[in-house]
N, C-alpha and C. Protein backbone atom coordinates (compact mmCIF):
# COMPACT_ATOMS: atom_id res chain seq x y z
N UNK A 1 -72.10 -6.10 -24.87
CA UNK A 1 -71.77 -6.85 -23.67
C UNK A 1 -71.57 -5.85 -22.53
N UNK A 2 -72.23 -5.94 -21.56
CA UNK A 2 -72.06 -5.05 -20.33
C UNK A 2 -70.53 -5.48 -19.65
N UNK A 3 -70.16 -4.47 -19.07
CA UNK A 3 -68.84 -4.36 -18.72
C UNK A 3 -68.74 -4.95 -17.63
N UNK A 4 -69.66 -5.54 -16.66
CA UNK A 4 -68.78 -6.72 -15.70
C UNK A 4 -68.58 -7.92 -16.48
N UNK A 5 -69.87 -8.44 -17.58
CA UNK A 5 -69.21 -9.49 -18.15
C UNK A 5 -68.45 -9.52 -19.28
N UNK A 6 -67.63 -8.31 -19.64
CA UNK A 6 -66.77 -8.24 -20.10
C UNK A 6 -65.66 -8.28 -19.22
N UNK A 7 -65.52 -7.76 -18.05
CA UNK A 7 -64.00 -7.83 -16.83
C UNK A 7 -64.44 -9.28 -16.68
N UNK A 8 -65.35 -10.16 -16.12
CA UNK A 8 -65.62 -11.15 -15.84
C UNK A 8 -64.56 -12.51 -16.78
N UNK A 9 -65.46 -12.10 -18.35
CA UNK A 9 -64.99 -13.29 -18.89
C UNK A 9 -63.57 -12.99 -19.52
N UNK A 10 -62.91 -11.53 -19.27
CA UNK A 10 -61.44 -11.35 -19.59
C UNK A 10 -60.31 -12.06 -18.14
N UNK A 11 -61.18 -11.78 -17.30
CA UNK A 11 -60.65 -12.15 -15.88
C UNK A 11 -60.16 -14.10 -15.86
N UNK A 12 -61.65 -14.53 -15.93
CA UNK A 12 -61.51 -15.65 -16.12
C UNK A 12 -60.68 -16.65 -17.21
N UNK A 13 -60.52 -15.77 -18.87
CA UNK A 13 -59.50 -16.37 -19.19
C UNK A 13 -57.58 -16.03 -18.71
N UNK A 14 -57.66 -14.96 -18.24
CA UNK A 14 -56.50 -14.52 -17.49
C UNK A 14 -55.75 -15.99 -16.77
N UNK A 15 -57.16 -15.97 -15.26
CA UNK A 15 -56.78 -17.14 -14.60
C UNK A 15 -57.01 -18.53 -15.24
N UNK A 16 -57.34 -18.70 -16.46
CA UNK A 16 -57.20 -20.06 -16.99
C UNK A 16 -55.58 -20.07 -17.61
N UNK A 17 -55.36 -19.40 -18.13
CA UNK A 17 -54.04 -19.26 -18.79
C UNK A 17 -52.92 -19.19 -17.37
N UNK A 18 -52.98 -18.66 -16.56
CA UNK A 18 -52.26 -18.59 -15.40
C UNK A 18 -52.15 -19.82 -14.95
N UNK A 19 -53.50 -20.54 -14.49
CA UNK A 19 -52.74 -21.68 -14.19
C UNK A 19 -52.47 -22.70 -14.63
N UNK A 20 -52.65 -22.63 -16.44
CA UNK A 20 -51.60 -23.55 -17.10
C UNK A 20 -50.31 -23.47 -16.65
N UNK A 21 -50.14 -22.09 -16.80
CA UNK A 21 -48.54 -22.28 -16.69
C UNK A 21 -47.93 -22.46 -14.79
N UNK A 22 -48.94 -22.83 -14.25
CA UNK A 22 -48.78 -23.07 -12.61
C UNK A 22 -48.48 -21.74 -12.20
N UNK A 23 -48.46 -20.74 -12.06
CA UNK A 23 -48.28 -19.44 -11.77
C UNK A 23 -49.43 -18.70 -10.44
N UNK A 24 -48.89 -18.61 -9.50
CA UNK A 24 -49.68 -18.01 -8.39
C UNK A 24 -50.25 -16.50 -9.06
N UNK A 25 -51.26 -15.99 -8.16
CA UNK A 25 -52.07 -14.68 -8.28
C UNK A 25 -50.61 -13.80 -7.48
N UNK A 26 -50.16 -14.17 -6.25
CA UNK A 26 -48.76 -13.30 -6.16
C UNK A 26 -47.67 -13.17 -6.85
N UNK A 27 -47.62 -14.63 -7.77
CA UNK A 27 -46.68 -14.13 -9.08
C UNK A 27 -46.47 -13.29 -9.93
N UNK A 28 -47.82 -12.94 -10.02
CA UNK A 28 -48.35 -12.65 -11.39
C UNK A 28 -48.63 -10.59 -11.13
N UNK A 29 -48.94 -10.90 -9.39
CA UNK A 29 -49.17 -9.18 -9.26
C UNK A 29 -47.83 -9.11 -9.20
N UNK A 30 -46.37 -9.45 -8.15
CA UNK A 30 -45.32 -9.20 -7.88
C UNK A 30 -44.83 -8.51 -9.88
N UNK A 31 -45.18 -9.64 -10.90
CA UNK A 31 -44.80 -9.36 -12.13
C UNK A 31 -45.21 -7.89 -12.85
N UNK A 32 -46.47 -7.76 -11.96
CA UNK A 32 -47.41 -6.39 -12.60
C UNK A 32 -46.68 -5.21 -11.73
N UNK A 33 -46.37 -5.27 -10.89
CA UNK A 33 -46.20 -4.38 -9.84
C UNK A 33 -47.08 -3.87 -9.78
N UNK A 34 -48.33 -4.62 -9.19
CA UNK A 34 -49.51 -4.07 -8.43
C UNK A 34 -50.28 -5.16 -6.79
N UNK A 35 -51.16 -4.68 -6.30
CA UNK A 35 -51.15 -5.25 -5.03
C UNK A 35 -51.77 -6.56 -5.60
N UNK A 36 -51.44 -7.77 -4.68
CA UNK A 36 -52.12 -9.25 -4.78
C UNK A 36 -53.87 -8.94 -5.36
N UNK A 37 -54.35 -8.49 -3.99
CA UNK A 37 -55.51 -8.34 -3.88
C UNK A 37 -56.22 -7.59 -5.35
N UNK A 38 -55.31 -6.49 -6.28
CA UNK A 38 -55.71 -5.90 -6.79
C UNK A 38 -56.10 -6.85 -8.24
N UNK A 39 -54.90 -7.95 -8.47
CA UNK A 39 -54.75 -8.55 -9.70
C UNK A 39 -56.17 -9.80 -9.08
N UNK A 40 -56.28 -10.31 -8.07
CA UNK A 40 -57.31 -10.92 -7.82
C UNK A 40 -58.56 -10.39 -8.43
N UNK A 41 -58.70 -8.83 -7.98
CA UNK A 41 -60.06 -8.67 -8.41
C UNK A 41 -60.26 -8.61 -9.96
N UNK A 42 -58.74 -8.41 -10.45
CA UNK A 42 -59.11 -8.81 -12.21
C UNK A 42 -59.28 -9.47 -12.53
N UNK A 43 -58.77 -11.49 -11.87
CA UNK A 43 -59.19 -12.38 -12.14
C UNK A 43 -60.90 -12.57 -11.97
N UNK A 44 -61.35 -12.11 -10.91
CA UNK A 44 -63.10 -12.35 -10.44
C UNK A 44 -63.86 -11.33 -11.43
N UNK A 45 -63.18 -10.13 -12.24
CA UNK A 45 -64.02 -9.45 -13.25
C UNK A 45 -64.33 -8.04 -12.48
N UNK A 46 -64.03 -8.40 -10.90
CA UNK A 46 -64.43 -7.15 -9.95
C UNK A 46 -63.62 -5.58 -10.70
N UNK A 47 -62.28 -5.58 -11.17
CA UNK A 47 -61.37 -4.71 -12.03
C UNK A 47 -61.60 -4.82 -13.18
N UNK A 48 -61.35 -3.49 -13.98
CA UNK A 48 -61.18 -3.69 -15.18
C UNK A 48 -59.79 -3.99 -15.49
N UNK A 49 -58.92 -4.48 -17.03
CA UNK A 49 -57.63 -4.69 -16.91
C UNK A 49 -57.21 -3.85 -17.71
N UNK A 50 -56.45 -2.86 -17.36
CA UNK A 50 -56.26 -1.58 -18.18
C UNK A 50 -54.97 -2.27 -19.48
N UNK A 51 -55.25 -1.68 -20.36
CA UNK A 51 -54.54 -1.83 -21.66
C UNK A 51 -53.03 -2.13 -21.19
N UNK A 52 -52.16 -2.08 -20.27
CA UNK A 52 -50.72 -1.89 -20.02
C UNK A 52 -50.71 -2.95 -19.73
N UNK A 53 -51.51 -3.05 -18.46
CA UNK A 53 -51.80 -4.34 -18.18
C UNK A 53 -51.92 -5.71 -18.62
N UNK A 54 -53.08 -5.74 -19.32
CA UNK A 54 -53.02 -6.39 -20.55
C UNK A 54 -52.24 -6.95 -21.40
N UNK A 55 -51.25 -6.45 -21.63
CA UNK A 55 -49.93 -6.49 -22.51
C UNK A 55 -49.08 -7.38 -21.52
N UNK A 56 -48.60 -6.80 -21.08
CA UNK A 56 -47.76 -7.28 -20.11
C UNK A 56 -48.16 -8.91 -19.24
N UNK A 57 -49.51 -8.80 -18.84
CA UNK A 57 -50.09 -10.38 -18.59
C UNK A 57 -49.74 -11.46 -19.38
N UNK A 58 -50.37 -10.81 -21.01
CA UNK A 58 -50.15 -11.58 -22.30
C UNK A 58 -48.52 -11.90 -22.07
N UNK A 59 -47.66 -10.99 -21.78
CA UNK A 59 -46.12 -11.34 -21.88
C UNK A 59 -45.74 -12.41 -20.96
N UNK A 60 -45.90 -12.05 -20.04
CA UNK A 60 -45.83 -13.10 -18.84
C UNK A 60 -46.43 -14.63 -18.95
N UNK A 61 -47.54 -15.04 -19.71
CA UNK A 61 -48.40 -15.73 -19.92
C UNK A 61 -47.68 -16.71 -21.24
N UNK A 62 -47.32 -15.50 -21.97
CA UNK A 62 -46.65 -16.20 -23.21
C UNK A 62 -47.87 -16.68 -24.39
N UNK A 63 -48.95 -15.05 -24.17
CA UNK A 63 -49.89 -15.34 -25.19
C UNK A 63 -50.08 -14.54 -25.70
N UNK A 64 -50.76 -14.56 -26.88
CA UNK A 64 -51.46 -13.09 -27.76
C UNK A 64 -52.18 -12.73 -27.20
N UNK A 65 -53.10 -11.02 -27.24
CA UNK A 65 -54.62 -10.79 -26.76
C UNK A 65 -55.31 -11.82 -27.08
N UNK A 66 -55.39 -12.18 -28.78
CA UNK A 66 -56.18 -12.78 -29.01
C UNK A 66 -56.63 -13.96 -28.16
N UNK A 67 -55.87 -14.47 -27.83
CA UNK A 67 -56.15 -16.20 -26.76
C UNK A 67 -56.79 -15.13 -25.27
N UNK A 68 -57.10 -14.16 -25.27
CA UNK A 68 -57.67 -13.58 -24.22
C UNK A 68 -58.98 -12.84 -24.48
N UNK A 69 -58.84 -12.49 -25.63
CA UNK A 69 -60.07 -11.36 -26.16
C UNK A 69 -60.54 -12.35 -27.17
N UNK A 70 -60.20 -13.07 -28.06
CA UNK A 70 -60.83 -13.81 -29.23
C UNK A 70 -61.89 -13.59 -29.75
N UNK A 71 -62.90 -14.13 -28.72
CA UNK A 71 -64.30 -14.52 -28.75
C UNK A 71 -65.01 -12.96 -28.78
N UNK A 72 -64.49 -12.63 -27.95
CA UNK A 72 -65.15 -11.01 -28.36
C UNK A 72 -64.72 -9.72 -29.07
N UNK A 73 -63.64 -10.59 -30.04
CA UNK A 73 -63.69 -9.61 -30.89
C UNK A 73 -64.60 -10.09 -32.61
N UNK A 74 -65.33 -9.51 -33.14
CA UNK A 74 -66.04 -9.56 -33.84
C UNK A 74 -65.54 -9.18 -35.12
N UNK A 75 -65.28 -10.20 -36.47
CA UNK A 75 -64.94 -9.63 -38.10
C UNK A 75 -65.30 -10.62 -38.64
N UNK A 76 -65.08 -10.04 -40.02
CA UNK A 76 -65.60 -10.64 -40.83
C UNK A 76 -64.99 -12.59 -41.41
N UNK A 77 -64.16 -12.44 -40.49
CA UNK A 77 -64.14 -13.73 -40.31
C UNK A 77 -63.97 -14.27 -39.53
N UNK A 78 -65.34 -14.06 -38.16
CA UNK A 78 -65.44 -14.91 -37.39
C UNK A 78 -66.85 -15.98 -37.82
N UNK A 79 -66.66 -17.17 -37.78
CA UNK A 79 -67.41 -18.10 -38.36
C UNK A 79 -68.82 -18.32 -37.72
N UNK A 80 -68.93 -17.48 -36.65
CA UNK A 80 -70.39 -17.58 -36.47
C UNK A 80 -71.36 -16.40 -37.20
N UNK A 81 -70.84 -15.39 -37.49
CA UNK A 81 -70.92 -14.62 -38.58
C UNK A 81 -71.17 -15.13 -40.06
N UNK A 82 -70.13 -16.09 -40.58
CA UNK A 82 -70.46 -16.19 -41.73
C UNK A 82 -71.37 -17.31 -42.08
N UNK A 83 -71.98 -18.15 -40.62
CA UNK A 83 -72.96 -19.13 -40.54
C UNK A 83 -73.74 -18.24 -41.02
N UNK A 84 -74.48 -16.95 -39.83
CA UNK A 84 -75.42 -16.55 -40.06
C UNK A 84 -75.97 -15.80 -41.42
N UNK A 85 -74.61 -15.37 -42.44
CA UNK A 85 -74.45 -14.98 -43.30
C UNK A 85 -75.20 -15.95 -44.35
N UNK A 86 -75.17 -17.17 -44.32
CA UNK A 86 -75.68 -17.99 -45.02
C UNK A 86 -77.46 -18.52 -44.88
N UNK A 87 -77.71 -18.17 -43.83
CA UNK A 87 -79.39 -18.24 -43.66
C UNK A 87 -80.13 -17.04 -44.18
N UNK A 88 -81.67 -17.92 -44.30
CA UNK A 88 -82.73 -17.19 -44.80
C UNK A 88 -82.39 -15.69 -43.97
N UNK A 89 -83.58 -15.04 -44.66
CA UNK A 89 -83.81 -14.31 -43.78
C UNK A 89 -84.72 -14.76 -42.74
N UNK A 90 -86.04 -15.20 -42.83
CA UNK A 90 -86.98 -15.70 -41.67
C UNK A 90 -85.80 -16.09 -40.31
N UNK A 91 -84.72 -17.34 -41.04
CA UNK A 91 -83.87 -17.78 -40.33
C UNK A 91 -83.25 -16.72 -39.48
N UNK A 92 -82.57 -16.04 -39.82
CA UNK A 92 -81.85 -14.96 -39.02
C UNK A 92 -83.00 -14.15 -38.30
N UNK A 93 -84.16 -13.85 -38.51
CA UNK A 93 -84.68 -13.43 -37.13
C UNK A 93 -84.67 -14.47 -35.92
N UNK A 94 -85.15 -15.63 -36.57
CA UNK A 94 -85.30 -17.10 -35.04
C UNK A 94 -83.83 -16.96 -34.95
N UNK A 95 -82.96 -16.98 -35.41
CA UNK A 95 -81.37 -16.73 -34.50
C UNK A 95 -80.95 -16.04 -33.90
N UNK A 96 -81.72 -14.56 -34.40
CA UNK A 96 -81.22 -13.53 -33.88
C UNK A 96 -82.17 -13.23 -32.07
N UNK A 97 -83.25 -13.81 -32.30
CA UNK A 97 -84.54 -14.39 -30.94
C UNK A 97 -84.02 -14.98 -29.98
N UNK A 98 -83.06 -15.99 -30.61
CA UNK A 98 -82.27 -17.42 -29.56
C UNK A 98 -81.33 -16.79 -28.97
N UNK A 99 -80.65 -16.03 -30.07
CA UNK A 99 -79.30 -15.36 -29.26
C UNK A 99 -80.05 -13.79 -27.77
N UNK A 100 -80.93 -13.27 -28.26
CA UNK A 100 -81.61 -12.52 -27.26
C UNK A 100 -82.03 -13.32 -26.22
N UNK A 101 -82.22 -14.63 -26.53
CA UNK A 101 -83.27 -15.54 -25.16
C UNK A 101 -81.98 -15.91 -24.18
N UNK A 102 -80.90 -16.32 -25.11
CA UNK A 102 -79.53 -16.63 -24.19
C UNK A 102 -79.26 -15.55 -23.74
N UNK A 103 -79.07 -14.68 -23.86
CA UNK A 103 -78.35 -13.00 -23.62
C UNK A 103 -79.30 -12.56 -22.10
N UNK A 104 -80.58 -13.15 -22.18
CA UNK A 104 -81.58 -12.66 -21.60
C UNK A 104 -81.45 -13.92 -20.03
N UNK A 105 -81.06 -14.94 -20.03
CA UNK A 105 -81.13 -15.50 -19.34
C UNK A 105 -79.72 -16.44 -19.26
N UNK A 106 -78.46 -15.60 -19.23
CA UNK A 106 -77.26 -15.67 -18.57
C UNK A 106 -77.13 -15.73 -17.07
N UNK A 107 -76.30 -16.53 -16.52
CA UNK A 107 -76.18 -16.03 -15.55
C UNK A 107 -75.02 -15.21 -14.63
């Protein structure tokens, strides 16, 4: 995964979780002690969110990484894994094609 859409889709669950809990972008930097503008650009993916960071969001948020990183972290028991685990082989190339055709035409 290239690293804006990795800041991107870490950003975006940030601000989904934020505004469950109704929480402004000045809340949330005032909480970081960093500038408004700066925690904005972590929400848009424009920043990366450094590991301290990170932590501390999750605290504030009242979540694990995981409900932030989940999806992109990859083991052996994540279930799209052990789908593919279960097909042909022929199969797993046409999956492995589909997943390149999506990858290829994201936007």
């Amino acid at each position: 995964m290239y690293m804006n859409s990795l800041n991107s889709y870490v950003g975006k669950r940030i601000k989904e979780y934020r505004e469950v809990k109704g929480y402004t972008q000045e809340y949330m930097a005032k909480e970081l002690d960093i500038a408004t503008n700066h925690y904005g650009r972590i929400e848009r993916g424009e920043n990366s969110c450094t590991m301290n960071n990170l932590v501390s969001i999750c605290n504030i948020l009242e979540v694990n990484p995981n409900d932030i990183l989940g999806e992109l972290i990859i083991n052996k028991d994540n279930e799209l894994l052990k789908d593919l685990d279960k097909l042909s082989v022929d199969n797993r190339i046409v999956a492995s094609k589909f997943v390149k055709f999506l990858l290829n035409n994201q936007k």
